[in-house]
PDB file of N, CA and C in Angstrom:
ATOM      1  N   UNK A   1     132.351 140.163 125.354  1.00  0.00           N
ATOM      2  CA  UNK A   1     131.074 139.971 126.001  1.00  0.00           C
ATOM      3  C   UNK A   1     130.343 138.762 125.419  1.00  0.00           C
ATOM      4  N   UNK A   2     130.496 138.572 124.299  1.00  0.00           N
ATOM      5  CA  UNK A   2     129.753 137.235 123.471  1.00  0.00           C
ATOM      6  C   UNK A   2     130.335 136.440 124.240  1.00  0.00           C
ATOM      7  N   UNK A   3     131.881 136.113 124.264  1.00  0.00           N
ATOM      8  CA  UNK A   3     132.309 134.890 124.615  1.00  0.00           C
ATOM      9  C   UNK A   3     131.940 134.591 125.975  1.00  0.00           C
ATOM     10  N   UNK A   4     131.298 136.024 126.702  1.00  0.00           N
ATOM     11  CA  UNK A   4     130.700 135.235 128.567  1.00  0.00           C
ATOM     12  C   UNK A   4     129.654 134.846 127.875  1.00  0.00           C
ATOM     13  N   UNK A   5     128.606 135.578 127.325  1.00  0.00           N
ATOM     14  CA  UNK A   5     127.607 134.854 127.106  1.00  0.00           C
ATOM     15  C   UNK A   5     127.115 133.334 126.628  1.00  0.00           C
ATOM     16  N   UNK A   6     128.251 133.144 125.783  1.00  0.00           N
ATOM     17  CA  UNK A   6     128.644 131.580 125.307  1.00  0.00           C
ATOM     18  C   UNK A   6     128.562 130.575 126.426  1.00  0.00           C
ATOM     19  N   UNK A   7     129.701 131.183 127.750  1.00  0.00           N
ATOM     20  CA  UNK A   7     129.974 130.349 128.400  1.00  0.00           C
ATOM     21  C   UNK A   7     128.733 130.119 128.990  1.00  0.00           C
ATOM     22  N   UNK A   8     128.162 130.942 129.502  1.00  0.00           N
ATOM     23  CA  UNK A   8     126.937 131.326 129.946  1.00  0.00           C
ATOM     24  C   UNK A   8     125.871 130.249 129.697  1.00  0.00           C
ATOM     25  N   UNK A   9     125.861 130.251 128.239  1.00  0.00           N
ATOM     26  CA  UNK A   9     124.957 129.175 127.843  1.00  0.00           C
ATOM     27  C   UNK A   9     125.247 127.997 127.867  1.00  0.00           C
ATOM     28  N   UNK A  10     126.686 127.582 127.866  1.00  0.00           N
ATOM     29  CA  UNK A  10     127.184 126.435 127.868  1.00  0.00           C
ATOM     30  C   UNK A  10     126.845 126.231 128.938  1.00  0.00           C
ATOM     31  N   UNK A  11     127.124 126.497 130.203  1.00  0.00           N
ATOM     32  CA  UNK A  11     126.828 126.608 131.614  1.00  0.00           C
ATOM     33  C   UNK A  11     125.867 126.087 131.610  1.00  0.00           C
ATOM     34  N   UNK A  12     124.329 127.024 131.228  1.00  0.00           N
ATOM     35  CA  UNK A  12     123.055 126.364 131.033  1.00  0.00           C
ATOM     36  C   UNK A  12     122.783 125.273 130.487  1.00  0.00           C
ATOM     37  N   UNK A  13     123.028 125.126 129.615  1.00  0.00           N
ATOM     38  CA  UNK A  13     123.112 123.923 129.028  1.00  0.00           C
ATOM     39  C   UNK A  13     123.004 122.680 129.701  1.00  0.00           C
ATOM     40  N   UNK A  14     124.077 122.722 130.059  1.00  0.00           N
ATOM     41  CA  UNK A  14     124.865 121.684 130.603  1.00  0.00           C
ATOM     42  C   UNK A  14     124.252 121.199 132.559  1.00  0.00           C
ATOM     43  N   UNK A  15     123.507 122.290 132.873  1.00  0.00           N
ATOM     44  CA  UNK A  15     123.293 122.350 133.816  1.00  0.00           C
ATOM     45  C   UNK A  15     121.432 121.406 133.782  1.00  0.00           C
ATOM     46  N   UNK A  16     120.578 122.489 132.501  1.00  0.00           N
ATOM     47  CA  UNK A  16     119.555 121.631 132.237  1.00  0.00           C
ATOM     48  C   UNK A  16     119.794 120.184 132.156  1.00  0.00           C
ATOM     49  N   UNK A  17     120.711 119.564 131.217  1.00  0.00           N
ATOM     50  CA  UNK A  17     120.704 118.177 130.793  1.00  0.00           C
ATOM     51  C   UNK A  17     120.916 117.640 131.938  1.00  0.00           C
ATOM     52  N   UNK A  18     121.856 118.056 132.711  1.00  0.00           N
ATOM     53  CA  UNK A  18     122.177 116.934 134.576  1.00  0.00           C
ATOM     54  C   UNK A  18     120.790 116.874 134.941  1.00  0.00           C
ATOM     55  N   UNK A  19     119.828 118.222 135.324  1.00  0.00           N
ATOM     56  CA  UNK A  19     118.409 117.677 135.784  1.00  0.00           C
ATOM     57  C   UNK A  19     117.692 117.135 135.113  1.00  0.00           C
ATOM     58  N   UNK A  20     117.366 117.385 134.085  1.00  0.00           N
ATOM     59  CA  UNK A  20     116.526 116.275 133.396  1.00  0.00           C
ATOM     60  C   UNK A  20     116.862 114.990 133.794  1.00  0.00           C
ATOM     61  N   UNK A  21     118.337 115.024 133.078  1.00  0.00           N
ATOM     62  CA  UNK A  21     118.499 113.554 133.075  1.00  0.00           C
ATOM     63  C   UNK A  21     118.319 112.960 134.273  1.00  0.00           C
ATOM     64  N   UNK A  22     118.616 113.656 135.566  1.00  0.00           N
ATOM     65  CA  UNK A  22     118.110 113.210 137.144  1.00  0.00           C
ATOM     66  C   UNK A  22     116.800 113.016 136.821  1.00  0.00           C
ATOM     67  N   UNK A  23     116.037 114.032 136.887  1.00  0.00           N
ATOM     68  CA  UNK A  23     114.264 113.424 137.037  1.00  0.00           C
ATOM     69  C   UNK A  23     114.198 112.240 136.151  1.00  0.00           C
ATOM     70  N   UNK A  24     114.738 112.348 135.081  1.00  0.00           N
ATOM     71  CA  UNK A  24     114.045 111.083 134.054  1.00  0.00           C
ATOM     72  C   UNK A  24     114.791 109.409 134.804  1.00  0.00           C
ATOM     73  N   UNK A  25     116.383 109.454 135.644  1.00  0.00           N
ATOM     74  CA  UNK A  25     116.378 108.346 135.934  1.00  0.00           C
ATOM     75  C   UNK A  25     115.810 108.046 137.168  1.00  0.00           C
ATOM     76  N   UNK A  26     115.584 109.210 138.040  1.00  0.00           N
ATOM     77  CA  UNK A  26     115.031 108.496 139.484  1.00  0.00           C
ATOM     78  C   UNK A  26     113.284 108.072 138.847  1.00  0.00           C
ATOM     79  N   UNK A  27     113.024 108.512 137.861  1.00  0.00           N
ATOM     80  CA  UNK A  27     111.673 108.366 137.824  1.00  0.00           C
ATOM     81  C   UNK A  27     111.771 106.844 137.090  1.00  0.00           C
ATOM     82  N   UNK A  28     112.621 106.388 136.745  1.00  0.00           N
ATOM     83  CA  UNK A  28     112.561 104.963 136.040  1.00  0.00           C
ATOM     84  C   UNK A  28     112.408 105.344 134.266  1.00  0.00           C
ATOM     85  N   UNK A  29     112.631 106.270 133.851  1.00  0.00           N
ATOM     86  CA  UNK A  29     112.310 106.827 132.451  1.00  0.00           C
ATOM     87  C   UNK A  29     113.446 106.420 131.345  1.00  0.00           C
ATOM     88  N   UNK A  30     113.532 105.202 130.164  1.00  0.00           N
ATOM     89  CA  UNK A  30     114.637 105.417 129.530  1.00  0.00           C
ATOM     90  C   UNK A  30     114.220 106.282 128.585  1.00  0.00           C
ATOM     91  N   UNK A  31     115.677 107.268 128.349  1.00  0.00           N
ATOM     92  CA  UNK A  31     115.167 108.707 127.129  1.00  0.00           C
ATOM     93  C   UNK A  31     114.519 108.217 125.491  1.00  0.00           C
ATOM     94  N   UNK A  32     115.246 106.845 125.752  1.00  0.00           N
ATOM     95  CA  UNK A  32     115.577 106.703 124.101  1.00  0.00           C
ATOM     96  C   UNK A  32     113.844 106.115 123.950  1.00  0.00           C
ATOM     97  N   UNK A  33     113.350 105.200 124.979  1.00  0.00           N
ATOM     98  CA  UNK A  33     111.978 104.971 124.889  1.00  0.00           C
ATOM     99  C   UNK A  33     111.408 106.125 124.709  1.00  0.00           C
ATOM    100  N   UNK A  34     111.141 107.114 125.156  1.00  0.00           N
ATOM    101  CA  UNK A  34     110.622 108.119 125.784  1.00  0.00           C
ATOM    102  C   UNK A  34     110.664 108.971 124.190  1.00  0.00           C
ATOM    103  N   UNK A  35     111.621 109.253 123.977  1.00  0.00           N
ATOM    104  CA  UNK A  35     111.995 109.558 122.525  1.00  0.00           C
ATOM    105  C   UNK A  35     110.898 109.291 121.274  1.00  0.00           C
ATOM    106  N   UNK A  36     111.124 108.269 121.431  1.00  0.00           N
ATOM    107  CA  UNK A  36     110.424 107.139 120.415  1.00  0.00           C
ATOM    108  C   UNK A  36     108.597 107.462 120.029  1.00  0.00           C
ATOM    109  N   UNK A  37     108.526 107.520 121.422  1.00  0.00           N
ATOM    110  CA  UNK A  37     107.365 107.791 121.964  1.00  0.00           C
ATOM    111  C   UNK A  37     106.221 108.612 121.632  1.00  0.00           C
ATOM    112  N   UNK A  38     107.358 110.044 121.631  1.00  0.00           N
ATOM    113  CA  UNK A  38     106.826 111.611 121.004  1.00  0.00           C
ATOM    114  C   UNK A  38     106.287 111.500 119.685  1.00  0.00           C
ATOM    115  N   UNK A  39     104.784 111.964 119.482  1.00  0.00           N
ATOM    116  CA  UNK A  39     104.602 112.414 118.014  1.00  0.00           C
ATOM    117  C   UNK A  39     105.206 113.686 117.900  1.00  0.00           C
ATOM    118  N   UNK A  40     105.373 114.032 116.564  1.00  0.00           N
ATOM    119  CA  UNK A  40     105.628 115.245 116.046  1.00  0.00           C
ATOM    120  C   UNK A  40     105.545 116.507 116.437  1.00  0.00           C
ATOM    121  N   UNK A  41     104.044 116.393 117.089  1.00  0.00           N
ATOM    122  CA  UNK A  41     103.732 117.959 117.299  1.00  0.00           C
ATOM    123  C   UNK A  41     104.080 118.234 118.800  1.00  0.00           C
ATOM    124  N   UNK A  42     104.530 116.994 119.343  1.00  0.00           N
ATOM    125  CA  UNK A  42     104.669 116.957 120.887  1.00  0.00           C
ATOM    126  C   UNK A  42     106.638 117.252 120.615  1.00  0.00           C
ATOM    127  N   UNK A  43     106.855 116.941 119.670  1.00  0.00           N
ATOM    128  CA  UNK A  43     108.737 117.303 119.584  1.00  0.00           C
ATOM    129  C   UNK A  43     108.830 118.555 119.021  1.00  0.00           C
ATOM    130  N   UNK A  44     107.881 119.096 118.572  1.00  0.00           N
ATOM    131  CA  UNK A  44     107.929 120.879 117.962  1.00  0.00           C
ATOM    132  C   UNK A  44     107.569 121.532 119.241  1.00  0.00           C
ATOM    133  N   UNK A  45     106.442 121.100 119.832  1.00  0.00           N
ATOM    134  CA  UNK A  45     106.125 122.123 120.966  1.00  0.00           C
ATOM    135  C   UNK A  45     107.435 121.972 122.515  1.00  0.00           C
ATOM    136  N   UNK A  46     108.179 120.884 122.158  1.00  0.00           N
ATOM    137  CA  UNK A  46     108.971 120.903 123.076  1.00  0.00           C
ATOM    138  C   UNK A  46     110.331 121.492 122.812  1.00  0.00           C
ATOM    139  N   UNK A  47     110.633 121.922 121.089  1.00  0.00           N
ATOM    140  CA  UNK A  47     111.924 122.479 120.627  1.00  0.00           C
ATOM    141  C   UNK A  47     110.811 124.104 120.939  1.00  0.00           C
ATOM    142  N   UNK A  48     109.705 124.611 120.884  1.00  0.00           N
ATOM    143  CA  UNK A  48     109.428 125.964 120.819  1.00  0.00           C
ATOM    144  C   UNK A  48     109.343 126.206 122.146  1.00  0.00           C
ATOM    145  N   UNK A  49     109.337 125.346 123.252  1.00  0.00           N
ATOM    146  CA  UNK A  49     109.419 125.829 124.576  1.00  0.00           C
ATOM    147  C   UNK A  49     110.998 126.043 125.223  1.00  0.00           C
ATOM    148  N   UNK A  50     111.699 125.191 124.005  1.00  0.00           N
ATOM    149  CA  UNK A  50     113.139 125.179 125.285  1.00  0.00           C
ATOM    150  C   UNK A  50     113.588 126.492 124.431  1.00  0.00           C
ATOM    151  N   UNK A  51     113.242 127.181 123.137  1.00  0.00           N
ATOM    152  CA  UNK A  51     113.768 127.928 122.381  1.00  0.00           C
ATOM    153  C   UNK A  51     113.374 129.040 123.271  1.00  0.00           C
ATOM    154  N   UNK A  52     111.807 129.045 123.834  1.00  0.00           N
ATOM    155  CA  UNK A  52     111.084 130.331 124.762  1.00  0.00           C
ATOM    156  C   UNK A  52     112.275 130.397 125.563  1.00  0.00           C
ATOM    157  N   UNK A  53     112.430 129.139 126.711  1.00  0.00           N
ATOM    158  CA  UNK A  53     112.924 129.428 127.800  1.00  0.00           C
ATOM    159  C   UNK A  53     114.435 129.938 127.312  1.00  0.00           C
ATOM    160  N   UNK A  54     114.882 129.381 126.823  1.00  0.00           N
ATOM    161  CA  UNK A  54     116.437 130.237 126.276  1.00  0.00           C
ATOM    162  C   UNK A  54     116.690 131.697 126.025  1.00  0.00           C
ATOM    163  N   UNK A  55     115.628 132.117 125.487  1.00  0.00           N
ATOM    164  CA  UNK A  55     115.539 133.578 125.332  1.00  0.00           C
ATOM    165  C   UNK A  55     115.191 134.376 126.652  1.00  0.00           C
ATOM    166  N   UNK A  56     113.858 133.891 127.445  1.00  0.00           N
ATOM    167  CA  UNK A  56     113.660 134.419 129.075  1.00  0.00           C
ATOM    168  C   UNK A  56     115.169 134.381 129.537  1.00  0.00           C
ATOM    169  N   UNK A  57     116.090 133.356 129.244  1.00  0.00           N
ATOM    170  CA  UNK A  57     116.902 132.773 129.900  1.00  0.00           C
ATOM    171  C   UNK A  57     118.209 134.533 130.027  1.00  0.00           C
ATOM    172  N   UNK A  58     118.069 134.140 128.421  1.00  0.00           N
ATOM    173  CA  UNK A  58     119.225 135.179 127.566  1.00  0.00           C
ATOM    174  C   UNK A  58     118.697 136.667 128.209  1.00  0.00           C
ATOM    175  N   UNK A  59     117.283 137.303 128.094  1.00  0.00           N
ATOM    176  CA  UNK A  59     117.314 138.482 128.653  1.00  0.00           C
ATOM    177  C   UNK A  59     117.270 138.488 130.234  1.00  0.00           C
ATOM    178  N   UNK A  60     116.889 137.221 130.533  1.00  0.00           N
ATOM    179  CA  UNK A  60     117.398 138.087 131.861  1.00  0.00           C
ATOM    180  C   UNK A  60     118.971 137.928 132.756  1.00  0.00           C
ATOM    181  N   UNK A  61     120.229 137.047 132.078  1.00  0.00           N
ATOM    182  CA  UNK A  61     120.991 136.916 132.366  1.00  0.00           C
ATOM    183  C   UNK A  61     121.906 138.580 131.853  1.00  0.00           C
ATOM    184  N   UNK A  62     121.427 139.150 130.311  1.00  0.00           N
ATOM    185  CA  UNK A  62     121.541 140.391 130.104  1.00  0.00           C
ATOM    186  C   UNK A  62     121.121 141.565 130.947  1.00  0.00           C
ATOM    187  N   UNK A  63     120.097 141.393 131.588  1.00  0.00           N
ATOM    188  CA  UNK A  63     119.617 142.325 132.766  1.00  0.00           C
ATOM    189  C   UNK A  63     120.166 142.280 133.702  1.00  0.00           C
ATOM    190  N   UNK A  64     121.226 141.492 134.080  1.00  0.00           N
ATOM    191  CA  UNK A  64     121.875 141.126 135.606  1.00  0.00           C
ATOM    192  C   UNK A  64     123.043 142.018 135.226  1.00  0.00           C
ATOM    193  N   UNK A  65     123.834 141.624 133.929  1.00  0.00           N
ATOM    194  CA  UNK A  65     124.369 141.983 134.012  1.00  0.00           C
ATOM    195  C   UNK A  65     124.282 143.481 133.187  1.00  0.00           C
ATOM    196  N   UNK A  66     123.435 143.583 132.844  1.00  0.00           N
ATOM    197  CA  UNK A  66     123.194 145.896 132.841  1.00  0.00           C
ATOM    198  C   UNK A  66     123.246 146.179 134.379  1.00  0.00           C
ATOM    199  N   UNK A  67     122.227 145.615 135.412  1.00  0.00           N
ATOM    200  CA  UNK A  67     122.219 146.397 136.199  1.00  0.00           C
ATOM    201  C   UNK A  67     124.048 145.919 137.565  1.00  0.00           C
ATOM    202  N   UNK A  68     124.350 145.134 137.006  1.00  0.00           N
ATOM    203  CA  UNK A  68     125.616 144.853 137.595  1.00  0.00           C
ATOM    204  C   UNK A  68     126.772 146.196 137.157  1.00  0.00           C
ATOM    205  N   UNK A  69     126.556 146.164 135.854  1.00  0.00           N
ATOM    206  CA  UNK A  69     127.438 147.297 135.504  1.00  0.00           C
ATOM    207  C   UNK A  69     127.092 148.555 135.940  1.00  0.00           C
ATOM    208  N   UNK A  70     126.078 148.861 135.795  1.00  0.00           N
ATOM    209  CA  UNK A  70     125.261 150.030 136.157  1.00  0.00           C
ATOM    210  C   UNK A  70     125.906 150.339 137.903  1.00  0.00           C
ATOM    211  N   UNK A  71     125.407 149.315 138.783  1.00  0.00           N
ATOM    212  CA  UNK A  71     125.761 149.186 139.978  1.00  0.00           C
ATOM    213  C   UNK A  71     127.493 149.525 140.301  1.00  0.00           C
ATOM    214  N   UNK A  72     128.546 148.992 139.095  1.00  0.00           N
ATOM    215  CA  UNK A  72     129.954 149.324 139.706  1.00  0.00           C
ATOM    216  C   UNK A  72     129.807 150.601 138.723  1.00  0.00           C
ATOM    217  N   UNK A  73     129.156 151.294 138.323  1.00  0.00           N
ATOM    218  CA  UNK A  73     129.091 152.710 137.905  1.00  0.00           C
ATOM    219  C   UNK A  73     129.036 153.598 138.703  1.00  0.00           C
ATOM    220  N   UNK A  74     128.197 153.019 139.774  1.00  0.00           N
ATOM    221  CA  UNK A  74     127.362 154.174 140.263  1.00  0.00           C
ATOM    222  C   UNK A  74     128.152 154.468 141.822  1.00  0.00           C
ATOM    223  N   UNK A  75     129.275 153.313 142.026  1.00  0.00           N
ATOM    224  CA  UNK A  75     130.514 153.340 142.702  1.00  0.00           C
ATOM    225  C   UNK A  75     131.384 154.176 142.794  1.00  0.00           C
TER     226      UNK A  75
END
């Protein structure tokens, strides 16, 4: 079960970075400027939001799959 969840995240992962990186080039944005850019407290509050969303992320991909199992249970 870890190792779906892995993939899981890899999945995510990988899926966030394609959009970003879309919005940031149609918008004309280079990262590495952009980077540069950030003070401190603006690169903490942006590692404590993607850490939030990872966890929303994590329980509710765990809830799909309780009530998935639950569902071929009840089969």
């Amino acid at each position: 079960m870890s190792e779906n969840s892995n993939s899981t995240n890899i999945v995510s992962n990988k899926l966030i970075d394609l959009l970003v990186s879309d919005v940031l080039q149609k918008n004309g944005i280079d990262l590495e400027k952009a980077k540069k850019r950030l003070s401190e407290d603006q690169k903490q509050s942006l590692k404590e939001l993607v850490q939030d969303l990872s966890t929303q992320v994590d329980a509710f991909v765990k809830e799909g799959n309780a009530s998935k199992k639950k569902n071929e249970q009840e089969e």
